[in-house]
C-alpha atoms as a PDB file:
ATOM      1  CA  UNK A   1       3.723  43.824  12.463  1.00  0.00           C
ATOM      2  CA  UNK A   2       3.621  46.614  15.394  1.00  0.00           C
ATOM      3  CA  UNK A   3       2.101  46.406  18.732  1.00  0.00           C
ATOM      4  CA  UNK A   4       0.959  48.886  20.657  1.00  0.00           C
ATOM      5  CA  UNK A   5       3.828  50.845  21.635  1.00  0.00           C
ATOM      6  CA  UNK A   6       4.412  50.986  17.881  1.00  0.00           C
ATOM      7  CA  UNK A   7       7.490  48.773  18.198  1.00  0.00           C
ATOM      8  CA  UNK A   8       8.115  45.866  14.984  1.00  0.00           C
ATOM      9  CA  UNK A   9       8.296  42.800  15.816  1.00  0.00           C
ATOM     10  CA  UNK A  10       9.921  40.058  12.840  1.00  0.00           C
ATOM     11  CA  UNK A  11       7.937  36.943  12.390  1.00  0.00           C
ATOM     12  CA  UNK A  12      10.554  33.812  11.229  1.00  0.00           C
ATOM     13  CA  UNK A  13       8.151  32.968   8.343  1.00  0.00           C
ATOM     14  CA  UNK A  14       9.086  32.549   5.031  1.00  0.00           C
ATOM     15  CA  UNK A  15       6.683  32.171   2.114  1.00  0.00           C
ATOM     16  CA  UNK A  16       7.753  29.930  -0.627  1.00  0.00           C
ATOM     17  CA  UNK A  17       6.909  31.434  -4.290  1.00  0.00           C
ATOM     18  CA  UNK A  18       7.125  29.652  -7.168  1.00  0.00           C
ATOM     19  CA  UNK A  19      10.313  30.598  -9.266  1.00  0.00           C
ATOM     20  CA  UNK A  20       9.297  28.464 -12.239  1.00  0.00           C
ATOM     21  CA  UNK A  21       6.439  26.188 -13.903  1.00  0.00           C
ATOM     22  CA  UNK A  22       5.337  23.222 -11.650  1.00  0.00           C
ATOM     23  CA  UNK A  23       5.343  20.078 -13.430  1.00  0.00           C
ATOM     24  CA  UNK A  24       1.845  18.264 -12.838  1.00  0.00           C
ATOM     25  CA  UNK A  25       2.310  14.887 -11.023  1.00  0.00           C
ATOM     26  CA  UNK A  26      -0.070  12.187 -12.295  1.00  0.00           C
ATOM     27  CA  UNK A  27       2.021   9.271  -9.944  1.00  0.00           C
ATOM     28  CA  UNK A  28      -0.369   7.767  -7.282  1.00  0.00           C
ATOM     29  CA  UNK A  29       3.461   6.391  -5.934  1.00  0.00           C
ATOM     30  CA  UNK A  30       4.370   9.732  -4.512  1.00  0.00           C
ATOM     31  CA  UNK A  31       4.145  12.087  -1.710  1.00  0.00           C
ATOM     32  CA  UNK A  32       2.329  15.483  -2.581  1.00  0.00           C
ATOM     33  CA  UNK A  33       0.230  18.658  -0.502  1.00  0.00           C
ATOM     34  CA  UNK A  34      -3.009  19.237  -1.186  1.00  0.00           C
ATOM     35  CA  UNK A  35      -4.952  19.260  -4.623  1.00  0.00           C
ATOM     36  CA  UNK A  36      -6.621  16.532  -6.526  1.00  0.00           C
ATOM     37  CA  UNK A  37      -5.977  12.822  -5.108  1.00  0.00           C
ATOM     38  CA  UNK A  38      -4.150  10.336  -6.970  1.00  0.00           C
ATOM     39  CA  UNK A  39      -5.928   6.758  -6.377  1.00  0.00           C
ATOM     40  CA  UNK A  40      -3.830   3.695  -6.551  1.00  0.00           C
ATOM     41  CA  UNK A  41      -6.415   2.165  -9.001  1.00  0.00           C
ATOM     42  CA  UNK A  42      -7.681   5.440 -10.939  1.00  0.00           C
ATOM     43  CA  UNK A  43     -10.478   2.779 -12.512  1.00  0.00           C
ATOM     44  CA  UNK A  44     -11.943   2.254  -9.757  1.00  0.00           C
ATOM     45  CA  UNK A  45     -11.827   4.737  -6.946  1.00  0.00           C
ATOM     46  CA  UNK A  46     -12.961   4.457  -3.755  1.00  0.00           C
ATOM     47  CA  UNK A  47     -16.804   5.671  -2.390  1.00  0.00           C
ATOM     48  CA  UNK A  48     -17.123   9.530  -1.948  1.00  0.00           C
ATOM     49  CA  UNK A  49     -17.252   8.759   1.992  1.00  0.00           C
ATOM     50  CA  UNK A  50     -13.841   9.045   2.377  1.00  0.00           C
ATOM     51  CA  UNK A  51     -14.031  13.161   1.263  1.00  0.00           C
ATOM     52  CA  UNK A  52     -17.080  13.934   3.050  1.00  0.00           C
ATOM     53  CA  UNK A  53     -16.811  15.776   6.523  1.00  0.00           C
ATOM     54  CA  UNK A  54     -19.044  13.569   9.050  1.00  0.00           C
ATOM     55  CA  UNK A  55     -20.411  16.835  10.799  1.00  0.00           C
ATOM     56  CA  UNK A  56     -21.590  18.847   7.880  1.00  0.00           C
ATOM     57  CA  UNK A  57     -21.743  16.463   5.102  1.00  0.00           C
ATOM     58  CA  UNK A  58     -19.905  18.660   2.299  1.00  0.00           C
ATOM     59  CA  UNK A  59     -16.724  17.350   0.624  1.00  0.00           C
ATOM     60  CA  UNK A  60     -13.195  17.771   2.565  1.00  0.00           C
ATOM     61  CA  UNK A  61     -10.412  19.191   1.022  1.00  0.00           C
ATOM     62  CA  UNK A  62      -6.922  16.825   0.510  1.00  0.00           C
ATOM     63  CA  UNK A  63      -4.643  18.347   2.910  1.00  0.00           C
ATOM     64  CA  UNK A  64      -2.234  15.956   1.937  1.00  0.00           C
ATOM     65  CA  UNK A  65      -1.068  12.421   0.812  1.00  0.00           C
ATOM     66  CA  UNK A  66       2.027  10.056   1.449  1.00  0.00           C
ATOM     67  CA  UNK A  67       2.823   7.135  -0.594  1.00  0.00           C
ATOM     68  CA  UNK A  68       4.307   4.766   2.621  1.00  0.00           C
ATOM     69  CA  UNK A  69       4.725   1.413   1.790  1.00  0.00           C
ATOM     70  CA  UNK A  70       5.908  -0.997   4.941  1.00  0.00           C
ATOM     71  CA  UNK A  71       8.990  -2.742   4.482  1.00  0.00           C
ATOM     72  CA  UNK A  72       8.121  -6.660   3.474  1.00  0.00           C
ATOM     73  CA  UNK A  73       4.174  -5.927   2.780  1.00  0.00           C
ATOM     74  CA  UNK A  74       2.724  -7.420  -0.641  1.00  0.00           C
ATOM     75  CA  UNK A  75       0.975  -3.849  -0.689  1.00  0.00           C
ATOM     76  CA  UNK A  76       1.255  -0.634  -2.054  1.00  0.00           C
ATOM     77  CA  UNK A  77      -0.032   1.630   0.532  1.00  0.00           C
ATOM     78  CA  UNK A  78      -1.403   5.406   0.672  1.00  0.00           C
ATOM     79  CA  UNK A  79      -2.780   7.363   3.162  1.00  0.00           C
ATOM     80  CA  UNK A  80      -4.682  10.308   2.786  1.00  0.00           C
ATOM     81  CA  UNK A  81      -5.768  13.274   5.339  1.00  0.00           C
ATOM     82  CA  UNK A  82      -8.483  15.048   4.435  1.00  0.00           C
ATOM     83  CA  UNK A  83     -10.371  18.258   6.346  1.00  0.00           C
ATOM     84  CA  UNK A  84     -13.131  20.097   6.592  1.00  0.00           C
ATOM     85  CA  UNK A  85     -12.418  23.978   6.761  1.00  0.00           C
ATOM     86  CA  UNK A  86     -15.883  25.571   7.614  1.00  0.00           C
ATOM     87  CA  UNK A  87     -15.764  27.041  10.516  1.00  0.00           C
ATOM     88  CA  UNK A  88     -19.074  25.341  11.914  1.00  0.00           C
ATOM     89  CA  UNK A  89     -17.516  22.022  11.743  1.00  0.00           C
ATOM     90  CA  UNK A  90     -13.973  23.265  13.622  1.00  0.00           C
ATOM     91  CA  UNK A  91     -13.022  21.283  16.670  1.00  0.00           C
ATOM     92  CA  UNK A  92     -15.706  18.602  16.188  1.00  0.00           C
ATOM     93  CA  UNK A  93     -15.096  15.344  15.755  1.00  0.00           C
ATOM     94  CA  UNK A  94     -15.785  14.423  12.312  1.00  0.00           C
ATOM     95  CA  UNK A  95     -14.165  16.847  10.409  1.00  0.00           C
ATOM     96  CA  UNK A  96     -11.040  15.384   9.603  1.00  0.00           C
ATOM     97  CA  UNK A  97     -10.726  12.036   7.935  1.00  0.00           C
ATOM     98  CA  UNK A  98      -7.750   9.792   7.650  1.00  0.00           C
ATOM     99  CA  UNK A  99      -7.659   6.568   5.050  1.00  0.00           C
ATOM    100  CA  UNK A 100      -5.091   4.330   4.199  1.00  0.00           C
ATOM    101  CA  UNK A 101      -5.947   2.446   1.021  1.00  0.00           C
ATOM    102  CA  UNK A 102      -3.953  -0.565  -0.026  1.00  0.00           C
ATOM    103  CA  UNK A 103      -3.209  -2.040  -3.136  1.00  0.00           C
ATOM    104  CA  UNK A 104      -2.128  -5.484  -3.565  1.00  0.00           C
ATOM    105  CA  UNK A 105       2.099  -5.337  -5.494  1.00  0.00           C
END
Protein backbone atom coordinates (compact mmCIF):
# COMPACT_ATOMS: atom_id res chain seq x y z
CA UNK A 1 0.00 0.00 0.00
CA UNK A 2 1.18 3.84 -0.52
CA UNK A 3 -0.45 6.93 0.61
CA UNK A 4 -0.24 9.99 -0.71
CA UNK A 5 3.15 11.11 -0.20
CA UNK A 6 3.99 7.84 -1.94
CA UNK A 7 5.39 6.39 1.28
CA UNK A 8 4.61 2.14 1.99
CA UNK A 9 3.08 1.37 4.67
CA UNK A 10 3.22 -2.82 5.87
CA UNK A 11 -0.08 -4.22 6.88
CA UNK A 12 0.56 -7.26 9.77
CA UNK A 13 -1.71 -9.60 7.71
CA UNK A 14 -0.90 -12.83 6.76
CA UNK A 15 -2.93 -14.97 4.36
CA UNK A 16 -3.01 -18.60 5.06
CA UNK A 17 -2.67 -20.84 1.70
CA UNK A 18 -3.22 -24.19 1.59
CA UNK A 19 0.13 -26.24 1.39
CA UNK A 20 -1.65 -29.56 0.88
CA UNK A 21 -5.15 -31.42 0.24
CA UNK A 22 -7.82 -30.64 2.96
CA UNK A 23 -9.35 -33.64 4.27
CA UNK A 24 -13.31 -33.21 4.16
CA UNK A 25 -14.83 -33.34 7.70
CA UNK A 26 -18.18 -35.17 7.80
CA UNK A 27 -18.13 -34.99 12.09
CA UNK A 28 -21.13 -32.89 13.35
CA UNK A 29 -18.72 -33.23 16.88
CA UNK A 30 -16.29 -30.65 15.69
CA UNK A 31 -15.43 -27.10 15.36
CA UNK A 32 -15.10 -25.85 11.63
CA UNK A 33 -15.35 -22.12 9.43
CA UNK A 34 -17.73 -21.71 7.09
CA UNK A 35 -19.11 -24.21 4.37
CA UNK A 36 -21.83 -26.75 4.51
CA UNK A 37 -23.35 -27.42 8.17
CA UNK A 38 -22.99 -30.58 9.86
CA UNK A 39 -26.43 -31.36 11.83
CA UNK A 40 -26.27 -33.41 14.93
CA UNK A 41 -29.09 -35.65 13.49
CA UNK A 42 -28.29 -35.49 9.57
CA UNK A 43 -31.94 -37.46 9.28
CA UNK A 44 -33.66 -35.03 10.35
CA UNK A 45 -32.45 -31.49 10.10
CA UNK A 46 -33.78 -28.64 11.38
CA UNK A 47 -36.49 -26.05 9.36
CA UNK A 48 -34.74 -23.79 6.70
CA UNK A 49 -35.55 -20.76 9.21
CA UNK A 50 -32.54 -21.05 10.86
CA UNK A 51 -30.44 -20.03 7.29
CA UNK A 52 -32.74 -17.46 6.18
CA UNK A 53 -31.78 -13.69 6.79
CA UNK A 54 -35.02 -12.07 8.56
CA UNK A 55 -34.57 -8.74 6.49
CA UNK A 56 -34.29 -10.03 2.99
CA UNK A 57 -35.49 -13.49 3.18
CA UNK A 58 -32.57 -15.26 1.08
CA UNK A 59 -30.45 -18.01 2.69
CA UNK A 60 -27.38 -16.94 5.11
CA UNK A 61 -24.17 -18.21 4.66
CA UNK A 62 -22.44 -20.53 7.77
CA UNK A 63 -19.88 -18.27 9.03
CA UNK A 64 -19.03 -20.75 11.40
CA UNK A 65 -19.84 -23.63 13.88
CA UNK A 66 -18.52 -24.88 17.39
CA UNK A 67 -19.25 -28.17 18.79
CA UNK A 68 -19.48 -26.87 22.84
CA UNK A 69 -20.84 -29.24 24.98
CA UNK A 70 -21.34 -27.94 28.88
CA UNK A 71 -19.63 -29.83 31.38
CA UNK A 72 -22.37 -32.34 33.21
CA UNK A 73 -25.27 -31.72 30.41
CA UNK A 74 -27.04 -35.02 29.01
CA UNK A 75 -26.62 -33.00 25.61
CA UNK A 76 -24.58 -32.72 22.77
CA UNK A 77 -24.66 -29.16 21.87
CA UNK A 78 -23.83 -26.97 18.61
CA UNK A 79 -24.13 -23.62 17.83
CA UNK A 80 -24.16 -22.14 14.63
CA UNK A 81 -23.69 -18.32 13.32
CA UNK A 82 -24.98 -17.66 10.28
CA UNK A 83 -25.01 -14.10 8.08
CA UNK A 84 -26.39 -12.42 5.56
CA UNK A 85 -23.74 -10.61 3.25
CA UNK A 86 -25.89 -8.37 0.88
CA UNK A 87 -25.22 -5.22 1.39
CA UNK A 88 -29.02 -4.09 1.70
CA UNK A 89 -29.44 -6.14 4.71
CA UNK A 90 -25.93 -4.74 6.52
CA UNK A 91 -26.39 -3.27 9.95
CA UNK A 92 -30.04 -4.35 10.29
CA UNK A 93 -31.22 -6.38 12.67
CA UNK A 94 -32.05 -9.60 11.22
CA UNK A 95 -29.26 -10.45 9.32
CA UNK A 96 -27.33 -12.52 11.46
CA UNK A 97 -28.72 -15.58 13.12
CA UNK A 98 -27.37 -17.54 16.00
CA UNK A 99 -28.81 -21.30 16.99
CA UNK A 100 -27.77 -23.64 19.39
CA UNK A 101 -29.26 -27.05 18.67
CA UNK A 102 -29.10 -29.80 21.23
CA UNK A 103 -29.02 -33.32 21.04
CA UNK A 104 -29.90 -35.54 23.78
CA UNK A 105 -26.11 -38.05 24.74
Amino acid sequence: MSNKKGSKQHSNVQLGIPDGEIEVDNDAYASKIGGTPLWLDPNTPPSSDYCTCRVCRDKMYLLFQSYAPLPDSAFHRVVYVWACNKRSCMKKEGRFGVYIIKRKR
